[in-house]
Protein backbone atom coordinates (compact mmCIF):
# COMPACT_ATOMS: atom_id res chain seq x y z
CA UNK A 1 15.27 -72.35 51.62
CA UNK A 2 17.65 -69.56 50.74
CA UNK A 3 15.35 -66.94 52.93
CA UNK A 4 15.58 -69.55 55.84
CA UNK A 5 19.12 -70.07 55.83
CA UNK A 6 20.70 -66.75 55.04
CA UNK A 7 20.04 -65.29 58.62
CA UNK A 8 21.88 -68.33 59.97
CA UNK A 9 25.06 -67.88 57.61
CA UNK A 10 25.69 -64.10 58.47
CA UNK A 11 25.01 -64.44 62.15
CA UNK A 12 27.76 -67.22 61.68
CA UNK A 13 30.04 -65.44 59.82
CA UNK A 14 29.62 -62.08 61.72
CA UNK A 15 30.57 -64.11 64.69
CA UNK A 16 34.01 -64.48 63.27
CA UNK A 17 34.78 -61.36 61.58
CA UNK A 18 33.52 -62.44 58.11
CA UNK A 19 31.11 -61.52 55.32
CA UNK A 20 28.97 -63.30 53.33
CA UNK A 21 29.73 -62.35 50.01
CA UNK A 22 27.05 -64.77 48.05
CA UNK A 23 25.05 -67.88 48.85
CA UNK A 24 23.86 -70.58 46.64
CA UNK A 25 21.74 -73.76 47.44
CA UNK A 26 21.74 -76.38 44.81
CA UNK A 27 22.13 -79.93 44.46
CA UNK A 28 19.32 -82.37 44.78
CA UNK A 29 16.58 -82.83 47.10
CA UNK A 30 18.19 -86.48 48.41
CA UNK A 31 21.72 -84.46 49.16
CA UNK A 32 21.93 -80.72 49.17
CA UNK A 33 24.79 -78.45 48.72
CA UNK A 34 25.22 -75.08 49.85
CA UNK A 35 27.76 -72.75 48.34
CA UNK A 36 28.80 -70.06 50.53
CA UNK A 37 31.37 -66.90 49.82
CA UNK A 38 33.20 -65.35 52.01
CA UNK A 39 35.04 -62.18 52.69
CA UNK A 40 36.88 -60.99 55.62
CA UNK A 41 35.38 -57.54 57.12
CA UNK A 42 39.61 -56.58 57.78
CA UNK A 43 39.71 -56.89 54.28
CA UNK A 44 42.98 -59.15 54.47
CA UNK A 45 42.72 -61.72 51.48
CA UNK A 46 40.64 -65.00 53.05
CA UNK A 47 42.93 -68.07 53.15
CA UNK A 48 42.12 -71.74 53.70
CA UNK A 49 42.16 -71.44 57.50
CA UNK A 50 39.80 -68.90 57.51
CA UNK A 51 37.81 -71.18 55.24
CA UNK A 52 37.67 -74.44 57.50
CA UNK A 53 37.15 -72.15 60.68
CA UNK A 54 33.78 -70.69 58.93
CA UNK A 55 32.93 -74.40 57.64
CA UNK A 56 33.62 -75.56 61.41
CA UNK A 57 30.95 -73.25 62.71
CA UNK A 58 28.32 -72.73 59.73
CA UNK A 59 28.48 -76.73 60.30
CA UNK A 60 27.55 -76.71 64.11
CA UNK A 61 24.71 -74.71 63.45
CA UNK A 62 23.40 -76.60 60.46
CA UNK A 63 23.68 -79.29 62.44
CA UNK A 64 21.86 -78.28 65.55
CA UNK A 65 18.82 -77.75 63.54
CA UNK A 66 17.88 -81.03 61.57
CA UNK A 67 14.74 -79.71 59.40
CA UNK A 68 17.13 -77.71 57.54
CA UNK A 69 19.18 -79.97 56.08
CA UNK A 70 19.32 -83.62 57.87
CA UNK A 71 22.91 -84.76 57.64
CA UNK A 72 23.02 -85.27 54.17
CA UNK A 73 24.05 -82.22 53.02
CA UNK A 74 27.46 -80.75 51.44
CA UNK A 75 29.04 -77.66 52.35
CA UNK A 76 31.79 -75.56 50.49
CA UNK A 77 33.35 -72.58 52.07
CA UNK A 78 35.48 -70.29 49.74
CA UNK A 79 36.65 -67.15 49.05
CA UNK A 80 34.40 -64.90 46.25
CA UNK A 81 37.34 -65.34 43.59
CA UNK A 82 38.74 -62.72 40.95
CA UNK A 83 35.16 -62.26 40.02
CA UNK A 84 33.40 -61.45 43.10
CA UNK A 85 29.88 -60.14 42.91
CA UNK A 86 29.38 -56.80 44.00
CA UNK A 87 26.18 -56.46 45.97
CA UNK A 88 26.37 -53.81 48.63
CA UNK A 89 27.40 -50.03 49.12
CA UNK A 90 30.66 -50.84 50.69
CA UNK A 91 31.50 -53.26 48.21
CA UNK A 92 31.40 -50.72 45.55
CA UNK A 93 33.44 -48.64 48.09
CA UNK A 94 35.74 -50.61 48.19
CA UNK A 95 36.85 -51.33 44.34
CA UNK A 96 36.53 -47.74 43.30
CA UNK A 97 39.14 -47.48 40.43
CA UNK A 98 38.55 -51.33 39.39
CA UNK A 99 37.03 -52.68 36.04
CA UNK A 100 33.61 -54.36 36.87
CA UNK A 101 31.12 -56.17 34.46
CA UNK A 102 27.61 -54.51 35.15
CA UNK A 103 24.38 -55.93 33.84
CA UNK A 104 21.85 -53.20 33.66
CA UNK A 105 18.95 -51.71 31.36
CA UNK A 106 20.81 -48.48 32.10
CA UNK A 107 23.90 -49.11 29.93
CA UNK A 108 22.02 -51.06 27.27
CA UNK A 109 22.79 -54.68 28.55
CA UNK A 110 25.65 -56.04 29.72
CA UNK A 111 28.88 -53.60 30.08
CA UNK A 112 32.47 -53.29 31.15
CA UNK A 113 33.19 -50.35 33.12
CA UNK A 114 35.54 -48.59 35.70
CA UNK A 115 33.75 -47.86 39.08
CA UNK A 116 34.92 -43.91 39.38
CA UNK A 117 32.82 -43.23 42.91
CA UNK A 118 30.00 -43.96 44.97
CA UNK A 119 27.65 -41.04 45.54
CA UNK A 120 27.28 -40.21 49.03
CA UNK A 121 23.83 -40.70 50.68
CA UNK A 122 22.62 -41.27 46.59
CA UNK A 123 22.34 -44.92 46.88
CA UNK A 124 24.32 -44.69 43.25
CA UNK A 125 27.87 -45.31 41.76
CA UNK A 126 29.38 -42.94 38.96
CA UNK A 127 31.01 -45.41 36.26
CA UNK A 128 33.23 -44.80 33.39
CA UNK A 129 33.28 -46.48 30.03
CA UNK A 130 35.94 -48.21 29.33
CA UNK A 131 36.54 -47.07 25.54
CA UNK A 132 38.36 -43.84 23.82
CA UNK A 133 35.19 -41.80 24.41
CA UNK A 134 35.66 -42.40 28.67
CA UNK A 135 31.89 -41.71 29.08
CA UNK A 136 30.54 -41.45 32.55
CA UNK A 137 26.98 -43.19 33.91
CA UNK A 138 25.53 -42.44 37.27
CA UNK A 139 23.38 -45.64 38.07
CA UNK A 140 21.69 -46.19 41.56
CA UNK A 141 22.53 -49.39 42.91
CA UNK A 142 18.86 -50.35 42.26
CA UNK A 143 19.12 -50.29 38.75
CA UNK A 144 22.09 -52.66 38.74
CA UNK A 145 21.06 -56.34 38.17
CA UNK A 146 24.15 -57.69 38.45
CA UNK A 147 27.67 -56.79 38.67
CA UNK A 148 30.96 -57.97 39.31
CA UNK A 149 34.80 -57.23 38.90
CA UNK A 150 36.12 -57.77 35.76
CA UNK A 151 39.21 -59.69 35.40
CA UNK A 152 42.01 -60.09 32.32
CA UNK A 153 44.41 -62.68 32.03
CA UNK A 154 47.67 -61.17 30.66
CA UNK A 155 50.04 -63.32 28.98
């Protein structure tokens, strides 16, 4: 369902300037709920307006097409949160100098780090460890299972 529907979403969002930034498909087989985050391609913060108007049209479009969901579905628009996932190039690009939590063989498991650069044309990101010692990684993007930005409360 996920392959089926993600071509929809981004040709929706791309329509209005915005990215998808992760989609999830859960609830139950009798009512269906799809998760979508979103960023602006401007890079201004995404605000509640910029929510409904993606909701607006990702709805049109869901509903013009039955067999995907009937009309039983639920849909939730937001922004990707303090914690966003980092999936592509350019979002790596863009939070050079930022703490991120990376899952990878490559650093032994899970890891915080500090995203230093991306290496041009290398398909890889140069990361710094966030202890005393400061030591650097060079992982390609491949090798990262998962990552997103870190994020501290301070009291």
């Amino acid at each position: 369902m996920k392959q089926t529907l993600e071509p929809i979403v981004v040709a929706a969002l791309e329509q209005l300037g915005f990215d998808l930034v992760e989609l999830r498909v859960g609830g139950s087989h009798s009512r269906p709920l799809l998760d979508v985050r979103i960023d602006r391609k401007d890079q201004q913060k995404v605000t509640v307006d910029d929510c409904v108007r993606a909701s607006r049209n990702l709805e049109e479009r869901l509903d013009a097409d039955p067999t995907l969901f009937g009309d039983r579905y639920v849909l939730e628009v937001s922004s990707p949160g303090m914690e966003r996932p980092l999936r592509t190039e350019g979002d790596w690009r863009r939070f050079v100098g930022r703490k991120v939590n990376v899952k990878s063989v490559a650093v032994g498991g899970r890891a915080e780090l500090e995203i230093v650069a991306v290496e041009d044309d290398a398909g890889a990101v140069r990361l710094r460890l966030r202890d005393a010692k400061g030591a650097e990684h060079v992982l390609g993007l491949a090798e990262v299972d998962e990552a997103r930005l870190a994020f501290h409360w301070k009291p």
